[in-house]
PDB file of N, CA and C in Angstrom:
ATOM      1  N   UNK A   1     145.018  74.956 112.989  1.00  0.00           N
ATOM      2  CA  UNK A   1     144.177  75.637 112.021  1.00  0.00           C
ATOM      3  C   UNK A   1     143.263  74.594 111.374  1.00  0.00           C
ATOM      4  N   UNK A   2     141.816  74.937 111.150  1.00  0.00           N
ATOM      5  CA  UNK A   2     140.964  73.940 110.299  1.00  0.00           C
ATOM      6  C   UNK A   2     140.941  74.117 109.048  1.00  0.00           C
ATOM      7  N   UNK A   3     140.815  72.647 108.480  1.00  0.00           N
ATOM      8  CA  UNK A   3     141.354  72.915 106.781  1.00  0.00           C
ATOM      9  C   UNK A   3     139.662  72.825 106.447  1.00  0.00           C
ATOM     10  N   UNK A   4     139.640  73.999 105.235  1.00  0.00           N
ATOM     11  CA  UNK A   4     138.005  74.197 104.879  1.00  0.00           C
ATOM     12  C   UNK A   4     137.611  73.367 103.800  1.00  0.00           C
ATOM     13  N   UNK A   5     136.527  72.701 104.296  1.00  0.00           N
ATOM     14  CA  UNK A   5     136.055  71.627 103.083  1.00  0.00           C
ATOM     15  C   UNK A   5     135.791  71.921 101.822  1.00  0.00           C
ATOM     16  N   UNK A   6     136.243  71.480 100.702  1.00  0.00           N
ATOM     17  CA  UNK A   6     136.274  72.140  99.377  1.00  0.00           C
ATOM     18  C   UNK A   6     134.615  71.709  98.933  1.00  0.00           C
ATOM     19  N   UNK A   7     134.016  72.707  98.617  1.00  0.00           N
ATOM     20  CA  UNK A   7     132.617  72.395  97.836  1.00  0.00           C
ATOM     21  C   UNK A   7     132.700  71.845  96.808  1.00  0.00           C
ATOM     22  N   UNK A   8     131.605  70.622  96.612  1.00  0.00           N
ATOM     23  CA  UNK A   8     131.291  69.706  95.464  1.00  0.00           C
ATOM     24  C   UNK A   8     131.055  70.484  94.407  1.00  0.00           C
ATOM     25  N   UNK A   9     131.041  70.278  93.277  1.00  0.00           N
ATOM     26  CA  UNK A   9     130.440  71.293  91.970  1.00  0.00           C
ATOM     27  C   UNK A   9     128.789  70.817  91.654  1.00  0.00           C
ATOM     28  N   UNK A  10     128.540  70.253  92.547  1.00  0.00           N
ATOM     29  CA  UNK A  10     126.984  69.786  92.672  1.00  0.00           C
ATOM     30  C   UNK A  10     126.187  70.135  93.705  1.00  0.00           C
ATOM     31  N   UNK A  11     126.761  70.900  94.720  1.00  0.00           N
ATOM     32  CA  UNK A  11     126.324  71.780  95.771  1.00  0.00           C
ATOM     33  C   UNK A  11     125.290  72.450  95.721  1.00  0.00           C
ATOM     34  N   UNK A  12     124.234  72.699  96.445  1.00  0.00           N
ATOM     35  CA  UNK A  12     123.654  74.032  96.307  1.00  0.00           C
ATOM     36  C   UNK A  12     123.440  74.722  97.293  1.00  0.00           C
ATOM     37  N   UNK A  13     123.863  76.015  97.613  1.00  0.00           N
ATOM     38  CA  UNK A  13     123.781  76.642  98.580  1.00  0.00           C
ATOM     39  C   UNK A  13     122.069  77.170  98.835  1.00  0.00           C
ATOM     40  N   UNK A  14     121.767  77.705 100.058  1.00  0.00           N
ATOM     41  CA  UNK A  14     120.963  77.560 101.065  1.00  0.00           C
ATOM     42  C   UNK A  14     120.130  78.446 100.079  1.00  0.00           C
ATOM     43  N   UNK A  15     120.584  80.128  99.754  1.00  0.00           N
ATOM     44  CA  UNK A  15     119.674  81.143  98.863  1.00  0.00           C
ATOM     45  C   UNK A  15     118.996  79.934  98.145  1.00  0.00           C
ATOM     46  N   UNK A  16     120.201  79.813  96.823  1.00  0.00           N
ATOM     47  CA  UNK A  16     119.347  79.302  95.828  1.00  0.00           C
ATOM     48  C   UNK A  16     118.511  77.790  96.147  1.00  0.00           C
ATOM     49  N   UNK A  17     118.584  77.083  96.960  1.00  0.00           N
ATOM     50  CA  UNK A  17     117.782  76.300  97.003  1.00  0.00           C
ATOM     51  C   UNK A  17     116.045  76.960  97.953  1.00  0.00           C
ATOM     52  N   UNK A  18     116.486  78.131  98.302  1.00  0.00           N
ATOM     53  CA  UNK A  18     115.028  78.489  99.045  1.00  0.00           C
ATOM     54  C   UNK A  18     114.118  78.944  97.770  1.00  0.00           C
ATOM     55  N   UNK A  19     115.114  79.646  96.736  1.00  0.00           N
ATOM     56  CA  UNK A  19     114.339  79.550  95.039  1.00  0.00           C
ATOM     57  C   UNK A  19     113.866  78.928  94.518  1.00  0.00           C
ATOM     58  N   UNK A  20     113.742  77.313  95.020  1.00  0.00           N
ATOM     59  CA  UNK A  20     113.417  76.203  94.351  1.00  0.00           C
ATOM     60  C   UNK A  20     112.450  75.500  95.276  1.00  0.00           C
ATOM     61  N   UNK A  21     112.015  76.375  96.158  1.00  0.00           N
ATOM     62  CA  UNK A  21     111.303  75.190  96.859  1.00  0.00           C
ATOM     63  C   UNK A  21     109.908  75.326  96.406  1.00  0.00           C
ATOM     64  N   UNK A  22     109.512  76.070  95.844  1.00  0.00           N
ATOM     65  CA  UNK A  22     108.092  76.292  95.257  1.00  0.00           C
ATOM     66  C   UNK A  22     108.290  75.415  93.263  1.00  0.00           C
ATOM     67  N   UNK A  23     109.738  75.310  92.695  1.00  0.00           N
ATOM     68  CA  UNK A  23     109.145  75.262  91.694  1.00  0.00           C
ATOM     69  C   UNK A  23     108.720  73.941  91.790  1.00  0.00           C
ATOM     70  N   UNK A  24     107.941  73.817  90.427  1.00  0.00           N
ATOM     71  CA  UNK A  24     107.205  72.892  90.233  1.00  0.00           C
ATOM     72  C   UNK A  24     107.876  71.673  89.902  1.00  0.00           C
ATOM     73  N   UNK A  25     109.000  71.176  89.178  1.00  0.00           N
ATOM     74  CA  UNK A  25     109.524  69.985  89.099  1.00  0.00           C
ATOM     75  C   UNK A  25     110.992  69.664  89.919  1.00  0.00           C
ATOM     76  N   UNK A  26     110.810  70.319  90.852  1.00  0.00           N
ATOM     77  CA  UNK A  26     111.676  69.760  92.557  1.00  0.00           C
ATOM     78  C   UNK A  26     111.337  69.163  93.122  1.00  0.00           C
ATOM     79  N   UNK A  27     112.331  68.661  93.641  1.00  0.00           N
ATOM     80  CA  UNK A  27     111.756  67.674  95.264  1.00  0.00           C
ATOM     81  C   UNK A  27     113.071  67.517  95.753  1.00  0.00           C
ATOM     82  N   UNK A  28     112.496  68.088  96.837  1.00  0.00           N
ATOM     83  CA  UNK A  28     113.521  68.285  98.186  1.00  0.00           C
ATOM     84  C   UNK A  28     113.346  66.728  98.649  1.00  0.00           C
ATOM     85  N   UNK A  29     114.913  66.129  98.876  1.00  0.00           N
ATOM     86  CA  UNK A  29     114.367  64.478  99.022  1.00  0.00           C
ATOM     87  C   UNK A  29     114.956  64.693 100.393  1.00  0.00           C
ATOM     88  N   UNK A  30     114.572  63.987 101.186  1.00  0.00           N
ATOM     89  CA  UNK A  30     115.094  64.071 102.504  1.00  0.00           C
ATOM     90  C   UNK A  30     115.921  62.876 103.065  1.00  0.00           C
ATOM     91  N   UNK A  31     117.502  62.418 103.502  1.00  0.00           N
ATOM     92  CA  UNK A  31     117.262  60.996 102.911  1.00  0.00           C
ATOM     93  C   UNK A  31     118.165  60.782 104.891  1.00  0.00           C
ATOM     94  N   UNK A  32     117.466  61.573 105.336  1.00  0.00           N
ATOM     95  CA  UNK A  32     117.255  61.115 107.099  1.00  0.00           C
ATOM     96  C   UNK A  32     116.737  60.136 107.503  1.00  0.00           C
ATOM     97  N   UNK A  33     116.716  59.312 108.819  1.00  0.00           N
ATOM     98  CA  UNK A  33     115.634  58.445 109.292  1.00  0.00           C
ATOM     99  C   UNK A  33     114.769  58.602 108.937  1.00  0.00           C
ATOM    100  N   UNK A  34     113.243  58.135 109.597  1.00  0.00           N
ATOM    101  CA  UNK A  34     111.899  58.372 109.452  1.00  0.00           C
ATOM    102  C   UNK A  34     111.492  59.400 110.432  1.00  0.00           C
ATOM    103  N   UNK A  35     112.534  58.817 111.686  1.00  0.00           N
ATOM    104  CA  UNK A  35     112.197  59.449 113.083  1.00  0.00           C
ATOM    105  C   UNK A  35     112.294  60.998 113.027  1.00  0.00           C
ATOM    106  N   UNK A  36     113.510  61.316 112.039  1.00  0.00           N
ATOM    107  CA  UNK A  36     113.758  62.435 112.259  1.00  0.00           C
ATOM    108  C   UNK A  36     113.242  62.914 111.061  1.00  0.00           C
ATOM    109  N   UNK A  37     112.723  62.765 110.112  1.00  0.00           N
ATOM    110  CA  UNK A  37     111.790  62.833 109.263  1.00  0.00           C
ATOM    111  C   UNK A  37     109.874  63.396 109.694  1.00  0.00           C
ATOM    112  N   UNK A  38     109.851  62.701 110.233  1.00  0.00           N
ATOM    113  CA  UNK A  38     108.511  62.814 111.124  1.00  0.00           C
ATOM    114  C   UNK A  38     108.723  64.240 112.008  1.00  0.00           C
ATOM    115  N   UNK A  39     110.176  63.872 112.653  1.00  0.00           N
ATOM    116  CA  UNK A  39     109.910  65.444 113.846  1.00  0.00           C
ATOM    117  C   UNK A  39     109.720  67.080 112.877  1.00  0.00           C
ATOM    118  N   UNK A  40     110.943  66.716 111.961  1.00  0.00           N
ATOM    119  CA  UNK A  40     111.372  68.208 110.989  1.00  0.00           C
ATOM    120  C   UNK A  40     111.667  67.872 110.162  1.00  0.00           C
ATOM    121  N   UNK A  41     111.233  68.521 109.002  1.00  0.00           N
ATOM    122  CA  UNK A  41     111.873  68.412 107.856  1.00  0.00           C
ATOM    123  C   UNK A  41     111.815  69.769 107.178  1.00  0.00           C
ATOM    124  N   UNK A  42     112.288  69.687 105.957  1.00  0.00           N
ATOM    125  CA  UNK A  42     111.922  71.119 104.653  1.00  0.00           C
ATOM    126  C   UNK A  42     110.915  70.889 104.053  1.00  0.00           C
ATOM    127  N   UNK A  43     110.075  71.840 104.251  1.00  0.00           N
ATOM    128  CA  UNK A  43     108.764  72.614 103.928  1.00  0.00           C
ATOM    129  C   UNK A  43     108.514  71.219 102.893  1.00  0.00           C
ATOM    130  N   UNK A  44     107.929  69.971 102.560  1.00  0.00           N
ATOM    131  CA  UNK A  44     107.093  69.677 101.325  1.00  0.00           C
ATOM    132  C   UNK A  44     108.379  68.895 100.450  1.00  0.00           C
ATOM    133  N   UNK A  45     109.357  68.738 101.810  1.00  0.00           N
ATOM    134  CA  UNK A  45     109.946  67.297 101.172  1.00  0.00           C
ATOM    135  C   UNK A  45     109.579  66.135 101.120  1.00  0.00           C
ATOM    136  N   UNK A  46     110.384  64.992 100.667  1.00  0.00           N
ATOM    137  CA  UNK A  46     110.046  63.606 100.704  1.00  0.00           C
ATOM    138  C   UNK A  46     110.734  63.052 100.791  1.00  0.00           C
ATOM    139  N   UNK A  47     110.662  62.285 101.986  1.00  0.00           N
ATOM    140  CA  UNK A  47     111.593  60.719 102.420  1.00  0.00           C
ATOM    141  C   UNK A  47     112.077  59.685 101.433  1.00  0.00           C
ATOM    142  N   UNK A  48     113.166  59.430 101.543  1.00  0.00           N
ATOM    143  CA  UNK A  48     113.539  58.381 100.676  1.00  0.00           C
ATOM    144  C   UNK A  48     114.412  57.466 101.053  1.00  0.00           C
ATOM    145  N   UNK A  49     114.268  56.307 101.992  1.00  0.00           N
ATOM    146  CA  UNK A  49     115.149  55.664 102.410  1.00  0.00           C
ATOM    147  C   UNK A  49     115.369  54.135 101.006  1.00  0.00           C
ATOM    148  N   UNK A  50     115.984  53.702 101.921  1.00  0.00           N
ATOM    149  CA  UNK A  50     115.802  51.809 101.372  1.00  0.00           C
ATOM    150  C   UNK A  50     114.399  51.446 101.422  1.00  0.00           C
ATOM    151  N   UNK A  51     113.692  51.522 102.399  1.00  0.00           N
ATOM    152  CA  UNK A  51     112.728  51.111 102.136  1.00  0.00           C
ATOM    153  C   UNK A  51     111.531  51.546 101.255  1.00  0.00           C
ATOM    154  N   UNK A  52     112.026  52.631 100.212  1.00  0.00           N
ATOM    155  CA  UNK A  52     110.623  52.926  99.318  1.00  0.00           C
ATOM    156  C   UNK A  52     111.673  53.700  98.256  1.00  0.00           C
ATOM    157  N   UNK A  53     112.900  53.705  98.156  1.00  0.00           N
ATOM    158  CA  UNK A  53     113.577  54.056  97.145  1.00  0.00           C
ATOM    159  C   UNK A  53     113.145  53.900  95.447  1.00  0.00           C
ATOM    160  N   UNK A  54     112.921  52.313  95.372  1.00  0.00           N
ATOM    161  CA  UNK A  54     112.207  51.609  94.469  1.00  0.00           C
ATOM    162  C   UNK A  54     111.219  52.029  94.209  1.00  0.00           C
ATOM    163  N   UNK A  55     110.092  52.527  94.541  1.00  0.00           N
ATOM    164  CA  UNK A  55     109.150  53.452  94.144  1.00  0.00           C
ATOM    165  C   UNK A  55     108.963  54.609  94.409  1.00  0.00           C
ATOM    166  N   UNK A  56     109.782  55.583  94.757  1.00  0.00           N
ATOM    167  CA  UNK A  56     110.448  56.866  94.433  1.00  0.00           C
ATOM    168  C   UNK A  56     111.284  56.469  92.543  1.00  0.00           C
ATOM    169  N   UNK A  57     111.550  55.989  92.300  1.00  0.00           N
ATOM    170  CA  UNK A  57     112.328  56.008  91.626  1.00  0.00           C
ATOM    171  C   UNK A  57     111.136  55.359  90.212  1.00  0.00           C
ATOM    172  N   UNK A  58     110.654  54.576  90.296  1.00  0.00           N
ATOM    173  CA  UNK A  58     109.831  54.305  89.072  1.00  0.00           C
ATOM    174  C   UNK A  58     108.405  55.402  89.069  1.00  0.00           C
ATOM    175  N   UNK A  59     108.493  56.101  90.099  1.00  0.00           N
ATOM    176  CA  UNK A  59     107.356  57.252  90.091  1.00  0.00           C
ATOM    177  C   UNK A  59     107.543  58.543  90.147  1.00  0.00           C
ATOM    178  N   UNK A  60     109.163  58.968  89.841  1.00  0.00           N
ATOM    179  CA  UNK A  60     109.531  60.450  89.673  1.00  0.00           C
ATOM    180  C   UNK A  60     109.971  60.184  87.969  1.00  0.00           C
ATOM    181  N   UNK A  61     109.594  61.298  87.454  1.00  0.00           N
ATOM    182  CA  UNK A  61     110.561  61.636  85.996  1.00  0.00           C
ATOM    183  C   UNK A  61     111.599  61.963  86.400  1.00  0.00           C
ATOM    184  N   UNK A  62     112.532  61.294  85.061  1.00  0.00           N
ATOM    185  CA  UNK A  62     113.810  61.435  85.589  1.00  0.00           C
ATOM    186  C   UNK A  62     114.367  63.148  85.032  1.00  0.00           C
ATOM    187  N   UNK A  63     113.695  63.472  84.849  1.00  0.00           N
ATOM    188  CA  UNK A  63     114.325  65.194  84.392  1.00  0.00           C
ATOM    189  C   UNK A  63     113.769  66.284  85.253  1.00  0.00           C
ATOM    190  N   UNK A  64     113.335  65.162  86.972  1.00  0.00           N
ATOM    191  CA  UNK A  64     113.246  66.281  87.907  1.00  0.00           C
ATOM    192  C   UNK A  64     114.678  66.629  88.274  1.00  0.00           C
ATOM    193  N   UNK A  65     114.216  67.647  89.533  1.00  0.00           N
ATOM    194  CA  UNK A  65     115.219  68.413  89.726  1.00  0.00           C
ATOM    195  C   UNK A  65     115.211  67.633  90.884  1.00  0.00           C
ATOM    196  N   UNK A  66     116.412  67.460  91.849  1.00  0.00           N
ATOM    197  CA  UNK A  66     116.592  66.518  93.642  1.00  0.00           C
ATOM    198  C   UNK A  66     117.666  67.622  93.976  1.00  0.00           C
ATOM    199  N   UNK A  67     116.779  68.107  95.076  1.00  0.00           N
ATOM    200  CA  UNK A  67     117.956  68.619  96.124  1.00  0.00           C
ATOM    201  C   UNK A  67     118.047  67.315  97.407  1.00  0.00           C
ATOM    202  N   UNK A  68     118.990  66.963  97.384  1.00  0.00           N
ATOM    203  CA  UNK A  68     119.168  66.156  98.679  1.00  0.00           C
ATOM    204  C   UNK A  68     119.559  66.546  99.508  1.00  0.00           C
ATOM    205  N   UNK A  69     118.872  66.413 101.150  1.00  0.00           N
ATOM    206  CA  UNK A  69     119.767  66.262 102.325  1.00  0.00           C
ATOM    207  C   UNK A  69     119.845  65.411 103.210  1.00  0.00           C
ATOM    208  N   UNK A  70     120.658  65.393 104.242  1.00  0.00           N
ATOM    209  CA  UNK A  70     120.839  64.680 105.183  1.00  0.00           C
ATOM    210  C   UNK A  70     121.323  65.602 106.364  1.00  0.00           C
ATOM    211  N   UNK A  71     121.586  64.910 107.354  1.00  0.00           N
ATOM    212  CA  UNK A  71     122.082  65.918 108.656  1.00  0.00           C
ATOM    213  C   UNK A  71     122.850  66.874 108.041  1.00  0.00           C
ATOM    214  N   UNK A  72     124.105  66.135 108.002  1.00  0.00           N
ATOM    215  CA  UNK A  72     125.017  67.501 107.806  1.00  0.00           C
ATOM    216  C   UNK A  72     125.416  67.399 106.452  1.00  0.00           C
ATOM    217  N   UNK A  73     125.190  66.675 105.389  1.00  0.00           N
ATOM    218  CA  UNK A  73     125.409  66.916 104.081  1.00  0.00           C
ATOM    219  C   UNK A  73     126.585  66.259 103.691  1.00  0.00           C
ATOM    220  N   UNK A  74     127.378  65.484 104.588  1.00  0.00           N
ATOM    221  CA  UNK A  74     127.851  64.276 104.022  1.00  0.00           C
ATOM    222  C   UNK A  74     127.396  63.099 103.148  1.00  0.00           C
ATOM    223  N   UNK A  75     126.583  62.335 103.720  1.00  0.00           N
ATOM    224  CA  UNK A  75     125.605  61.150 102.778  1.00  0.00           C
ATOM    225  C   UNK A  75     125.055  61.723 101.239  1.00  0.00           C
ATOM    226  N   UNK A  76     124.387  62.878 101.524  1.00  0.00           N
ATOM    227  CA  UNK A  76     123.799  63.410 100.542  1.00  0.00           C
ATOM    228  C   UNK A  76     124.407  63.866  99.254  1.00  0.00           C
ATOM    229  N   UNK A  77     125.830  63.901  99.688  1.00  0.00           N
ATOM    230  CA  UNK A  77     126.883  64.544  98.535  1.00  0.00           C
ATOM    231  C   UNK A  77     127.278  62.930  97.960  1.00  0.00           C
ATOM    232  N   UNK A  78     126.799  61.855  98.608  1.00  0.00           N
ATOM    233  CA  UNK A  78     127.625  60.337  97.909  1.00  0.00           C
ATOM    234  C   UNK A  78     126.214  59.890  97.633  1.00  0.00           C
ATOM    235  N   UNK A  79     125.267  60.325  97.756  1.00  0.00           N
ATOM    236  CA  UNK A  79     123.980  59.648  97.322  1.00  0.00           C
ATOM    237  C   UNK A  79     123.816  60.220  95.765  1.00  0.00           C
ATOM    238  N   UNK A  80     124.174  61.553  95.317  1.00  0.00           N
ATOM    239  CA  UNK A  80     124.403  61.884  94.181  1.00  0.00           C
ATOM    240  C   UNK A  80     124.521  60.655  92.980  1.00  0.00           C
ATOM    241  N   UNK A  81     125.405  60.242  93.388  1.00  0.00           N
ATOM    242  CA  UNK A  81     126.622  59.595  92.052  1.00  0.00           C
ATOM    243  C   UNK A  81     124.862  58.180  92.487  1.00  0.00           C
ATOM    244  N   UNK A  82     124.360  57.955  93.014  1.00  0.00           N
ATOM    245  CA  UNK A  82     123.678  56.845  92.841  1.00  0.00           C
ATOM    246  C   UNK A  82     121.974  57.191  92.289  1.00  0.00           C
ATOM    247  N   UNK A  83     122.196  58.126  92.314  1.00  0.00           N
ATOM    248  CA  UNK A  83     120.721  58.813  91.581  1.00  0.00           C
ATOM    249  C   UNK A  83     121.072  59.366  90.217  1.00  0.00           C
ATOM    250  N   UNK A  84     122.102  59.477  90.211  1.00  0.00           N
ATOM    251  CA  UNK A  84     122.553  59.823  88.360  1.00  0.00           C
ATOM    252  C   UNK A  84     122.828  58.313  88.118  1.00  0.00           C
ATOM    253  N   UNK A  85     123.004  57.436  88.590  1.00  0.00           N
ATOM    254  CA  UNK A  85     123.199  55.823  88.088  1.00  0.00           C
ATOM    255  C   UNK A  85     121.500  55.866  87.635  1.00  0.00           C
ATOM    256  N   UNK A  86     120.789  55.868  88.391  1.00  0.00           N
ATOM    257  CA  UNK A  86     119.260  55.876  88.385  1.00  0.00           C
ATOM    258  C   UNK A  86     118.853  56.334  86.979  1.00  0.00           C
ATOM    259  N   UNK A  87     119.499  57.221  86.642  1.00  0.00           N
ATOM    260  CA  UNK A  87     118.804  58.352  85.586  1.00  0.00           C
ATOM    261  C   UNK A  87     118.352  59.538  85.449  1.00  0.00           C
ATOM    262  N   UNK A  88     118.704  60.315  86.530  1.00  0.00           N
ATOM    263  CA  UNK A  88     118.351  61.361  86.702  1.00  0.00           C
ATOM    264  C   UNK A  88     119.211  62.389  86.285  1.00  0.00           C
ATOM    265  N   UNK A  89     119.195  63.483  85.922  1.00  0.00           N
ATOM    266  CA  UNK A  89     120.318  63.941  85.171  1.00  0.00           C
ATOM    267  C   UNK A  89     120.356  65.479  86.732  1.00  0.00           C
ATOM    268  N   UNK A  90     119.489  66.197  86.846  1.00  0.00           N
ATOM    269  CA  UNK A  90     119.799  67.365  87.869  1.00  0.00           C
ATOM    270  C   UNK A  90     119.329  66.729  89.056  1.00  0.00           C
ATOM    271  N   UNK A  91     120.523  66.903  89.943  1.00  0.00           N
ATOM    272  CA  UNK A  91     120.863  65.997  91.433  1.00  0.00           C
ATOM    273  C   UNK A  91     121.683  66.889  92.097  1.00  0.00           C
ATOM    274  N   UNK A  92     121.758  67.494  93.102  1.00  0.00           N
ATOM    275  CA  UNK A  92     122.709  68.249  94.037  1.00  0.00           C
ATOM    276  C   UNK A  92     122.153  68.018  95.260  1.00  0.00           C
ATOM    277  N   UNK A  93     123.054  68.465  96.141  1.00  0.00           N
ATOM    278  CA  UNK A  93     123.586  68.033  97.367  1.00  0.00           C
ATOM    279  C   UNK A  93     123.018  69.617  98.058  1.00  0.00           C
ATOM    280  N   UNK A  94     122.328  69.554  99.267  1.00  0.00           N
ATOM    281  CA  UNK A  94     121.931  70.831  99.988  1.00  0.00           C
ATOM    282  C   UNK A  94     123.396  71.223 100.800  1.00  0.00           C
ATOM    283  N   UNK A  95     123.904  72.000 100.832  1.00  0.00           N
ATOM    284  CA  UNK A  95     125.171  72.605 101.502  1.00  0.00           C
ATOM    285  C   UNK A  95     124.619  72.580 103.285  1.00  0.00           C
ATOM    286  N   UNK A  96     125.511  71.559 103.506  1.00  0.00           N
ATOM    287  CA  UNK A  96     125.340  71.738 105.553  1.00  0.00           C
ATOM    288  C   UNK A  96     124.490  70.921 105.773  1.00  0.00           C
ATOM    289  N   UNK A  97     123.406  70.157 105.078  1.00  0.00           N
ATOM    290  CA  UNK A  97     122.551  69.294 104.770  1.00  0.00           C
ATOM    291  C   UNK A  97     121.381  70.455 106.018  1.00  0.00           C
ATOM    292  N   UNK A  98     120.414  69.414 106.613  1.00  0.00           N
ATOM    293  CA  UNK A  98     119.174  70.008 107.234  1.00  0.00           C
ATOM    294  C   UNK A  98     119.833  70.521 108.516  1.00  0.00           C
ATOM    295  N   UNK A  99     120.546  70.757 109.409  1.00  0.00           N
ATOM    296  CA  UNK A  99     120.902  71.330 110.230  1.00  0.00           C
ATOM    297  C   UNK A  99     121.110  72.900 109.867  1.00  0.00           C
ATOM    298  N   UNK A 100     121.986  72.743 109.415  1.00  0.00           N
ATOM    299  CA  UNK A 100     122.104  74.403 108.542  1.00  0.00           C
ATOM    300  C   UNK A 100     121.376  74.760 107.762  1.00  0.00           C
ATOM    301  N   UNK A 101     120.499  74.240 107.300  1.00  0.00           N
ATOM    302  CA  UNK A 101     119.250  74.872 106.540  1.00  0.00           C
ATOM    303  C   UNK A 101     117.879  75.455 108.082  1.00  0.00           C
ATOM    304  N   UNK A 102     117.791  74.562 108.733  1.00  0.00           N
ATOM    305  CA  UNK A 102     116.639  74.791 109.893  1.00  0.00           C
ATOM    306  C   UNK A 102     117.108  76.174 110.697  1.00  0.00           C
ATOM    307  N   UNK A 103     119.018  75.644 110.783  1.00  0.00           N
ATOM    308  CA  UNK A 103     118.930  77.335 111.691  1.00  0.00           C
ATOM    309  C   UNK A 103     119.245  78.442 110.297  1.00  0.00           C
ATOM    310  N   UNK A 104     119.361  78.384 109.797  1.00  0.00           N
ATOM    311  CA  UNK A 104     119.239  79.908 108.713  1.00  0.00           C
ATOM    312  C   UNK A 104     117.397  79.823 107.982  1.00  0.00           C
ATOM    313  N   UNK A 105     116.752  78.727 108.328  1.00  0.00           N
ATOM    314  CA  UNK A 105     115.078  78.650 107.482  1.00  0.00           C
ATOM    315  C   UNK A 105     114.641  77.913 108.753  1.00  0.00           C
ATOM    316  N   UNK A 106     114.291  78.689 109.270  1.00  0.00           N
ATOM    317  CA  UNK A 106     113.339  77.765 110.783  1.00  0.00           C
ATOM    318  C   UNK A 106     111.953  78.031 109.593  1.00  0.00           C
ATOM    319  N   UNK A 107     111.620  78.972 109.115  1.00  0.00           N
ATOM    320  CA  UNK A 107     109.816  79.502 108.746  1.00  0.00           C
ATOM    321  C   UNK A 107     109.937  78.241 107.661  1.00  0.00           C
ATOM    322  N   UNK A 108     111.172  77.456 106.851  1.00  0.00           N
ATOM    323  CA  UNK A 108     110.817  77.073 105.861  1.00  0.00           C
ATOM    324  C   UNK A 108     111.088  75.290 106.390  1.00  0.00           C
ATOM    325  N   UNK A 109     110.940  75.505 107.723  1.00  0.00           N
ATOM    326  CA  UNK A 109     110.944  73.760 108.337  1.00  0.00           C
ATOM    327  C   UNK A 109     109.574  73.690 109.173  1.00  0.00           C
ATOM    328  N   UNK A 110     109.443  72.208 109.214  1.00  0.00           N
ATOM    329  CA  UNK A 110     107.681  71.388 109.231  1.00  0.00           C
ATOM    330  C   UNK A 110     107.935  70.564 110.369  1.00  0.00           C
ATOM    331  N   UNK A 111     107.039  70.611 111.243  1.00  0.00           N
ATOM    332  CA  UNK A 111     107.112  69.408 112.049  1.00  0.00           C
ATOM    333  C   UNK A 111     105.482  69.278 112.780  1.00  0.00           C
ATOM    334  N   UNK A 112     105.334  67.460 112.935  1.00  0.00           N
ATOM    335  CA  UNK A 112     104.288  67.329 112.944  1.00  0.00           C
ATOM    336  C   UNK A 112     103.573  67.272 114.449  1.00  0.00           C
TER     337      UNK A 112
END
């Protein structure tokens, strides 16, 4: 039998984050390669690796809102605790990260 992964209390499931992709002080951070960044992403996210973290970070207010993902939403649930170090106070984790968002929102994924 598979034991079911207990959800973070910082989660956000797939609905309510498709509610948020228009507002105005979100950002869908994307925190994938570049490579796979470049192929697909969510509608009018933004990359954020090591290499430009540092200015992501002195050029967002910190009382935006971050949905993070990653493939499957592992990384993204431990990248949390390092963006509230940052200062940011609303930070959650996309549930299933971008895999499970593309197949339930193909209309709301980008590729170039």
């Amino acid at each position: 039998m598979r034991r079911r992964r207990r959800n973070h209390p910082n989660e956000i499931d797939h609905g309510l984050a498709e509610l948020w992709l228009t507002a105005p002080r979100t950002h869908f951070v994307d925190l994938r390669d570049a490579a796979s960044f470049s192929f697909r992403r969510i509608q009018g996210a933004i990359s954020v690796s090591h290499s430009n973290v540092d200015t992501f970070l002195a050029n967002t207010p910190k009382n935006t809102d971050l949905i993070l993902y990653c493939y499957n939403g592992n990384v993204s649930r431990y990248a949390m605790d390092f963006f509230r170090q940052q200062g940011f106070t609303y930070v959650y984790s996309l549930m299933g990260g971008f895999e499970a968002w593309r197949k339930r929102y193909p209309e709301y994924t980008t590729t170039d």
